[in-house]
C-alpha atoms as a PDB file:
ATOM      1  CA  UNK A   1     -51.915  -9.857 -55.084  1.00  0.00           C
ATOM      2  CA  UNK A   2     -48.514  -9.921 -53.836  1.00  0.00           C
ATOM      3  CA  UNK A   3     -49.288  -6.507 -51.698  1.00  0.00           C
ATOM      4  CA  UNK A   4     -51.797  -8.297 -50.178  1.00  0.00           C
ATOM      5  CA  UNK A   5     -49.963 -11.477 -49.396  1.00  0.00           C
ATOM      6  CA  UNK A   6     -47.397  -9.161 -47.718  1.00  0.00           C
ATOM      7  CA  UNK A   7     -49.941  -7.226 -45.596  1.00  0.00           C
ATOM      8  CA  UNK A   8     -51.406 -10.661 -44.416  1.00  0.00           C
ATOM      9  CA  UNK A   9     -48.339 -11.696 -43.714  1.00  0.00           C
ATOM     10  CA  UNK A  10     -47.418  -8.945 -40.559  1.00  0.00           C
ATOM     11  CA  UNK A  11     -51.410  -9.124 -39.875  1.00  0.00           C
ATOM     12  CA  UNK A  12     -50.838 -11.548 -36.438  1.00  0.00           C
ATOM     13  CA  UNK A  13     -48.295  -9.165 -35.381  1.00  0.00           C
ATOM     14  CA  UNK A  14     -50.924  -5.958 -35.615  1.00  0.00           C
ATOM     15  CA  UNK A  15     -53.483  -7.565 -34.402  1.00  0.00           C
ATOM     16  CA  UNK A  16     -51.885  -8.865 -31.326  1.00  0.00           C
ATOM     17  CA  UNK A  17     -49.470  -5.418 -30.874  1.00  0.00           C
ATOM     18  CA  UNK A  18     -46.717  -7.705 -29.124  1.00  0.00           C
ATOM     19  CA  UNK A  19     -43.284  -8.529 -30.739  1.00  0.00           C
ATOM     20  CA  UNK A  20     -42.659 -11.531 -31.153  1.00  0.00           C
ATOM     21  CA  UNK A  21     -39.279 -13.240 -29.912  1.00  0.00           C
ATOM     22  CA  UNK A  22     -36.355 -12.856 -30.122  1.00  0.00           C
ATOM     23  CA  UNK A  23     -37.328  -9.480 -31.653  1.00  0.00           C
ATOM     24  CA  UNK A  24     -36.810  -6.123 -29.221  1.00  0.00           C
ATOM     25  CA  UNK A  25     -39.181  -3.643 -29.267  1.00  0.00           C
ATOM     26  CA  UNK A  26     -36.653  -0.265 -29.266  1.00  0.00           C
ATOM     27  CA  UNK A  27     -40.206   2.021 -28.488  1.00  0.00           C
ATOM     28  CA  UNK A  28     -39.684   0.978 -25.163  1.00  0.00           C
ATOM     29  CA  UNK A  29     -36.004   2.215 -24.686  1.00  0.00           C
ATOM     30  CA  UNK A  30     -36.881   5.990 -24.930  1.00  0.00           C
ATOM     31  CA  UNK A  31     -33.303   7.607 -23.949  1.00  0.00           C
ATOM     32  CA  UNK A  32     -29.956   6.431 -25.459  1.00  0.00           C
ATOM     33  CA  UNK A  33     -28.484   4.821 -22.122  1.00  0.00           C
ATOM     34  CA  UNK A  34     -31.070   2.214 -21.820  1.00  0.00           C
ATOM     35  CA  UNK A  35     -30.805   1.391 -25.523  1.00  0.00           C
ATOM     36  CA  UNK A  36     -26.874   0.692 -24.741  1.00  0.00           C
ATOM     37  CA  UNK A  37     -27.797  -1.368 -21.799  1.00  0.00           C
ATOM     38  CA  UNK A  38     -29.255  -4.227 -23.914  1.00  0.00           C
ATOM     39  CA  UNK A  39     -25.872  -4.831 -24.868  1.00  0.00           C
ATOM     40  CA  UNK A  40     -24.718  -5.710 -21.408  1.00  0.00           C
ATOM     41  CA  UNK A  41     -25.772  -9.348 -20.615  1.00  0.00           C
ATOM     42  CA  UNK A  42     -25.984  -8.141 -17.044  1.00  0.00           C
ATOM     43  CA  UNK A  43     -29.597  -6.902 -17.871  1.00  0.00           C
ATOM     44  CA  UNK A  44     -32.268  -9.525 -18.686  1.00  0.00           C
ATOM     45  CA  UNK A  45     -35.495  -9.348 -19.468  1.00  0.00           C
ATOM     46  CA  UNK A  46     -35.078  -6.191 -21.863  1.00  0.00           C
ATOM     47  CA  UNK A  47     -38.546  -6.481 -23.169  1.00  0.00           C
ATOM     48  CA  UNK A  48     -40.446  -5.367 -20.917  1.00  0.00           C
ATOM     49  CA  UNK A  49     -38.163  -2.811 -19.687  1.00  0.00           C
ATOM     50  CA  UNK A  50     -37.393  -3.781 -16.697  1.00  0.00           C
ATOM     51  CA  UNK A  51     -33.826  -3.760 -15.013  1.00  0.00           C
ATOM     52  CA  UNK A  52     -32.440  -7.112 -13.653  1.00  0.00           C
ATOM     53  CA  UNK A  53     -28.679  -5.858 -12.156  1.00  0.00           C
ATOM     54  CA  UNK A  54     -26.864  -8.620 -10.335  1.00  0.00           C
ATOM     55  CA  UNK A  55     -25.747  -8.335  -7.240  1.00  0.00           C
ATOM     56  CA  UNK A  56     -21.994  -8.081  -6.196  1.00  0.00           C
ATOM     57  CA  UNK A  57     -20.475 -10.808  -4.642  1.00  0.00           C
ATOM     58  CA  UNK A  58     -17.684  -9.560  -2.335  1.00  0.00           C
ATOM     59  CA  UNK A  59     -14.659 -11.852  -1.205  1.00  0.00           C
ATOM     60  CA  UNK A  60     -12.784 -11.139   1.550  1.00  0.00           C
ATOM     61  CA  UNK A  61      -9.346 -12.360   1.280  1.00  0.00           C
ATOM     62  CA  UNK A  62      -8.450 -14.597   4.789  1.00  0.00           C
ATOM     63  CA  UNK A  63      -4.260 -14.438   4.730  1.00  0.00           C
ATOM     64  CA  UNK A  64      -3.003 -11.688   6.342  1.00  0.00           C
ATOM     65  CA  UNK A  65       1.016 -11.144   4.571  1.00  0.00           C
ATOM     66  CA  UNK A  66       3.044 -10.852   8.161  1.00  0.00           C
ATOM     67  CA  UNK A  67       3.495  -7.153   8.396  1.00  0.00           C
ATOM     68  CA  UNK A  68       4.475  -4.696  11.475  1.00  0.00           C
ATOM     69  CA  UNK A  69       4.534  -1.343  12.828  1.00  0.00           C
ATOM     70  CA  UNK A  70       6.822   0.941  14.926  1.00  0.00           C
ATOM     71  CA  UNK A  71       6.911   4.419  15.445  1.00  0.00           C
ATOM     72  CA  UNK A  72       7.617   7.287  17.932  1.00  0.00           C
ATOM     73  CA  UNK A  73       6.402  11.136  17.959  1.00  0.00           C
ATOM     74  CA  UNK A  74       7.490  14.180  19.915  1.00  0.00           C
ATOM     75  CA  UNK A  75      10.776  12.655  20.721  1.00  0.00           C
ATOM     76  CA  UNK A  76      13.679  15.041  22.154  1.00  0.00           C
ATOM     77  CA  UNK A  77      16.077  11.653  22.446  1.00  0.00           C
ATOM     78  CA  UNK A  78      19.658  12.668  21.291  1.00  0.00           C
ATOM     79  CA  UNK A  79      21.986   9.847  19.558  1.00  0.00           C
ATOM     80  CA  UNK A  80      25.481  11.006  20.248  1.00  0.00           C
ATOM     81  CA  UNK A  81      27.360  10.424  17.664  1.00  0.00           C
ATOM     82  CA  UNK A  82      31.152  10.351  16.923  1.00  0.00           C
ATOM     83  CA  UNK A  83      32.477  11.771  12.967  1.00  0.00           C
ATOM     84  CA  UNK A  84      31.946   8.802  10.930  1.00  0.00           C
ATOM     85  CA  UNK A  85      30.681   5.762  13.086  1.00  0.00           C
ATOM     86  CA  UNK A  86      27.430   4.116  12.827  1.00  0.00           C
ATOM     87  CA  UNK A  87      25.175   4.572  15.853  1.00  0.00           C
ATOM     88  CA  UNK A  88      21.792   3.099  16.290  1.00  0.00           C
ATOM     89  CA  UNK A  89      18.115   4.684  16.167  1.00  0.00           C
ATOM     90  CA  UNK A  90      17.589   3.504  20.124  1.00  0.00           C
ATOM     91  CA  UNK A  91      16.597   5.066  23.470  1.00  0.00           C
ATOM     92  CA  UNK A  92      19.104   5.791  25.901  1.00  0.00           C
ATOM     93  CA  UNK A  93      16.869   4.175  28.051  1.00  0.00           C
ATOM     94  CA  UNK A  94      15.707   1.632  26.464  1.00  0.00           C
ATOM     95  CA  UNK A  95      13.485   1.070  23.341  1.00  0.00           C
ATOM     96  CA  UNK A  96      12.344   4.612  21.355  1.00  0.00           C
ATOM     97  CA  UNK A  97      10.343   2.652  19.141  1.00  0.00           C
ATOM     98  CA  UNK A  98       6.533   1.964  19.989  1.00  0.00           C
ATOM     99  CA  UNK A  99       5.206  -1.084  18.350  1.00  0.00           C
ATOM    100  CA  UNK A 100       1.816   0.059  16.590  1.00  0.00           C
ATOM    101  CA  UNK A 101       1.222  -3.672  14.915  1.00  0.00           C
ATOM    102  CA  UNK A 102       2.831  -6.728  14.393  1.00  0.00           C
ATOM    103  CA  UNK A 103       1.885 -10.339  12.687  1.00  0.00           C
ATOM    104  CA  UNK A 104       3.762 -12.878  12.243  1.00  0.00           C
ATOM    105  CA  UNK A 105       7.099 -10.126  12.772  1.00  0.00           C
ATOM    106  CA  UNK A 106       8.698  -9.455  16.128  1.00  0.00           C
ATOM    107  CA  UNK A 107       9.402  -6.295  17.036  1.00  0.00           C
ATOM    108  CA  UNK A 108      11.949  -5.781  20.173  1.00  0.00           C
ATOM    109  CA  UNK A 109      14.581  -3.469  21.015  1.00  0.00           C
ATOM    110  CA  UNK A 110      13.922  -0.992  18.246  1.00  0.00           C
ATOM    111  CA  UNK A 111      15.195  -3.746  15.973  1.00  0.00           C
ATOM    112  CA  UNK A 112      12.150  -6.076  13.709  1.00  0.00           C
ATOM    113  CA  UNK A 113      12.978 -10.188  13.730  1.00  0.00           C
ATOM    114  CA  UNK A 114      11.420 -11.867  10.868  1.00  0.00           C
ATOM    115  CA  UNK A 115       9.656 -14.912  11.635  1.00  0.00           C
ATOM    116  CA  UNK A 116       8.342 -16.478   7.923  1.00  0.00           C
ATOM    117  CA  UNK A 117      10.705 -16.767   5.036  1.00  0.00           C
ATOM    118  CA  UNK A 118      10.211 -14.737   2.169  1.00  0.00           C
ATOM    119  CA  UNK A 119      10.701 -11.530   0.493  1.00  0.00           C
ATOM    120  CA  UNK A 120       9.925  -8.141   2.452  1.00  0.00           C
ATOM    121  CA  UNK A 121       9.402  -4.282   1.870  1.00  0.00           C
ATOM    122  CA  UNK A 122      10.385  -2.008   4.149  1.00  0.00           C
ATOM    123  CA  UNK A 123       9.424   1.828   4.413  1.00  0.00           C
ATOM    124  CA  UNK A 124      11.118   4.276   7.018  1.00  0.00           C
ATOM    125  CA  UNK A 125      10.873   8.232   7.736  1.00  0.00           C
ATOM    126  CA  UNK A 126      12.752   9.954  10.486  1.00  0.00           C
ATOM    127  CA  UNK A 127      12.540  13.442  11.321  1.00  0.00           C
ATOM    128  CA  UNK A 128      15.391  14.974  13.376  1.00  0.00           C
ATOM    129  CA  UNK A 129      17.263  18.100  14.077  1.00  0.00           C
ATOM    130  CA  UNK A 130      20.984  18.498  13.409  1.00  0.00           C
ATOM    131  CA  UNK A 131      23.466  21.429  13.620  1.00  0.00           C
ATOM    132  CA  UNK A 132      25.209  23.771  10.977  1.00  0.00           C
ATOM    133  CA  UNK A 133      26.763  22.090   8.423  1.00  0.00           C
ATOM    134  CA  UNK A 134      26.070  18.413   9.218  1.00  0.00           C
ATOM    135  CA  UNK A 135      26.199  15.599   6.927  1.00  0.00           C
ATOM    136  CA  UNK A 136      23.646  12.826   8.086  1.00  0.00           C
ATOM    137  CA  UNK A 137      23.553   9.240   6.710  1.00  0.00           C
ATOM    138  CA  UNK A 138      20.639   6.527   7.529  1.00  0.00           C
ATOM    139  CA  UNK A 139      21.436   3.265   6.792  1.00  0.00           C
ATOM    140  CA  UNK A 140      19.735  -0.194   7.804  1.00  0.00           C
ATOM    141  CA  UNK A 141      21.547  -3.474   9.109  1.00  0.00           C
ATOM    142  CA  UNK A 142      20.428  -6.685   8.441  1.00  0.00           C
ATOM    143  CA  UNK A 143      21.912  -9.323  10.889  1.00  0.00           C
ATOM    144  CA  UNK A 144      24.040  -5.949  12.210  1.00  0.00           C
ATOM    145  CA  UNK A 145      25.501  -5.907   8.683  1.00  0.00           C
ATOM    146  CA  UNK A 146      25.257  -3.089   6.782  1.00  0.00           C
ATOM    147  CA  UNK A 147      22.849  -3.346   3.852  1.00  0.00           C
ATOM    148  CA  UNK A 148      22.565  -2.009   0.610  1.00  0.00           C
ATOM    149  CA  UNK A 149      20.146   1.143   1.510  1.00  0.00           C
ATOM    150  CA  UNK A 150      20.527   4.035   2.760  1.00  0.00           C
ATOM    151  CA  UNK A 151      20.015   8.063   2.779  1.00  0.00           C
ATOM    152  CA  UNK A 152      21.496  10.929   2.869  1.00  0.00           C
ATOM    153  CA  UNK A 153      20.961  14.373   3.849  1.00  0.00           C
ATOM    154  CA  UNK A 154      22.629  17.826   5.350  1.00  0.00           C
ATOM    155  CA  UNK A 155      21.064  20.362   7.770  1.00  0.00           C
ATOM    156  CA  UNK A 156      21.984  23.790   8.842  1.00  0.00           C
ATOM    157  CA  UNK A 157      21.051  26.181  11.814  1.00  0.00           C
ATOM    158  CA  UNK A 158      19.644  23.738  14.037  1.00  0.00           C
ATOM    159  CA  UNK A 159      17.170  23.086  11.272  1.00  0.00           C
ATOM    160  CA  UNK A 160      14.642  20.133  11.522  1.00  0.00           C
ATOM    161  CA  UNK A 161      15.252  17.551   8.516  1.00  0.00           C
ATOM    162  CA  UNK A 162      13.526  14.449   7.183  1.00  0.00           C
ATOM    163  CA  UNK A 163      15.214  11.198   5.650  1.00  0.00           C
ATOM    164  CA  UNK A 164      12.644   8.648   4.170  1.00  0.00           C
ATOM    165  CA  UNK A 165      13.925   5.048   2.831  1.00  0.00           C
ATOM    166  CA  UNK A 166      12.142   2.434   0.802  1.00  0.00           C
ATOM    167  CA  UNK A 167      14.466  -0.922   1.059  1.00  0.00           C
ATOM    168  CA  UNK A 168      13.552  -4.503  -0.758  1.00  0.00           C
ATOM    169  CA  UNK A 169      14.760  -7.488   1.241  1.00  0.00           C
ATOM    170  CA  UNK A 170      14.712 -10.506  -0.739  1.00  0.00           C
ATOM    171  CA  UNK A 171      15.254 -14.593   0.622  1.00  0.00           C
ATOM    172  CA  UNK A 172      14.771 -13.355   4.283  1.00  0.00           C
ATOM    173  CA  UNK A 173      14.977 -16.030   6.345  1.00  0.00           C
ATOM    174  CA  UNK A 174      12.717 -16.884   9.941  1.00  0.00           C
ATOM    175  CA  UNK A 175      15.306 -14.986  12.807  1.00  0.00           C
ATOM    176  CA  UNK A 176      17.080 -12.531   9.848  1.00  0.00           C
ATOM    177  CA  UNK A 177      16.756  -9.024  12.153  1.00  0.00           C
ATOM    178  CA  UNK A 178      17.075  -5.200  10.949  1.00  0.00           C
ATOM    179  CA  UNK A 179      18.071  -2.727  12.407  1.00  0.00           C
ATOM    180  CA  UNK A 180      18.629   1.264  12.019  1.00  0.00           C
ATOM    181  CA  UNK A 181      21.439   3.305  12.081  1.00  0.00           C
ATOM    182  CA  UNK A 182      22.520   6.955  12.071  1.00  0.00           C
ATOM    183  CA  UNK A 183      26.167   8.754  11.033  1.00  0.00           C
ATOM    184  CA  UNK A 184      27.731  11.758  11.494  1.00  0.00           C
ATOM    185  CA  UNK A 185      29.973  12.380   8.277  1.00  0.00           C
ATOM    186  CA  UNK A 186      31.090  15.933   9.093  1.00  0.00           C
ATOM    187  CA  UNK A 187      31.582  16.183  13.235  1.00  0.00           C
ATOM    188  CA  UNK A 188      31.141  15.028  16.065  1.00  0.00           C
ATOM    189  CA  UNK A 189      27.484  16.641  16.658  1.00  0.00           C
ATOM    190  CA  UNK A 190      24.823  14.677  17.639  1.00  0.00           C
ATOM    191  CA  UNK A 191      21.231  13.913  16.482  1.00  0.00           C
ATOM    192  CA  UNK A 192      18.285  14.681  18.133  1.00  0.00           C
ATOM    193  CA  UNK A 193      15.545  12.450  17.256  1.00  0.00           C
ATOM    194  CA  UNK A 194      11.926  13.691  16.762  1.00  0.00           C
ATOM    195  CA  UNK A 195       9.405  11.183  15.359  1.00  0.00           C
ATOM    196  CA  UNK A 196       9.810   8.403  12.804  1.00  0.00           C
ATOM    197  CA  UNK A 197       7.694   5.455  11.183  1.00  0.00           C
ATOM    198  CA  UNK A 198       8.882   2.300  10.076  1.00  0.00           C
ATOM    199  CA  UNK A 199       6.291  -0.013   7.883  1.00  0.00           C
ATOM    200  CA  UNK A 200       7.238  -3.701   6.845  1.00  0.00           C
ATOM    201  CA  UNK A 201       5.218  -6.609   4.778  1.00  0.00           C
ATOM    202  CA  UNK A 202       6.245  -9.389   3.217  1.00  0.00           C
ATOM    203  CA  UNK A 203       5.471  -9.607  -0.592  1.00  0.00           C
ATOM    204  CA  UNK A 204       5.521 -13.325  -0.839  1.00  0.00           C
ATOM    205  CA  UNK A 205       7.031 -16.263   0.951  1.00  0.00           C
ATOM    206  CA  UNK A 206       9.744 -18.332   0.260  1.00  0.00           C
END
């Protein structure tokens, strides 16, 4: 009796051949990828095997950090320099520099003027050519002070050499300006200048 109670019972189920909710029918789900799918809530409607993938929803961010750009390339400019004094990355001529971007950032003179207060990074590569035995230091000046970084190098035969600098300038204020700088520690040769890049962006404001 109770065999046939229990037989009776699933009978609807047979007879119809559906599952009833919120059962899953795992016949359906034939490779193991699928199967882990129904534990992403991202699919819906798992039953009848179908695939239900949202769609992405893209935001485009619309604040633009004030950032700028300056470089030069195939450059044969030569800094003269005296043994120990600071001279600056400039044409002889007038600015080296070419200004490849700038928002909310002036860039003039080979020198950047900050316009919004806040903190800022700064990146800058140079790529020169010295003499033998030359001891090369690149430094950068904020209000045409000296700052806390700078690089440091030596070349030899008339080789070509590379300085890069990353600098953090925090509480800058609207008008703060920077500036670069080259010295001589070992003579009185000078640089020739060849390309360089300079990249800034303020983090946040202030």
């Amino acid at each position: 009796m109770k065999k046939i109670l229990f037989i009776l019972l699933f009978a609807p189920f047979m007879l119809n051949a559906q599952t009833p909710a919120p059962l899953v029918d795992l016949s359906e789900y034939h490779d193991d990828n699928r199967i882990k799918e129904m534990t992403d809530l991202n699919f819906t409607n798992i039953t009848d095997g179908t695939y239900q993938i949202p769609a992405l929803k893209v935001t485009e961010l619309d604040y633009a950090p004030p950032h700028a750009s300056m470089a030069f390339a195939d450059s044969a400019e030569v800094i003269a320099c005296t043994e120990d004094l600071w001279s600056k990355v400039t044409g002889n001529a007038g600015a080296l520099f070419v200004t490849i971007d700038q928002d909310d950032i002036t860039v003039a003179r080979d020198s950047i003027t900050i316009e919004v207060d806040g903190d800022y990074m700064l990146v800058w590569n140079m790529s020169f050519r010295g003499t033998a035995s030359d001891i090369w230091y690149a430094r950068i000046r904020k209000n045409n002070v000296a700052s806390a970084f700078q690089m440091q190098r030596r070349t030899a035969n008339a080789d070509t050499g590379n300085m890069g600098l990353n600098a953090y300038f925090d509480h800058m204020h609207a008008g703060d300006d920077l500036s670069f700088y080259i010295m001589n520690t070992a003579d009185n040769d000078d640089m020739t200048l060849q390309a360089s890049q300079v990249i800034i962006w303020m983090l946040h404001p202030r």
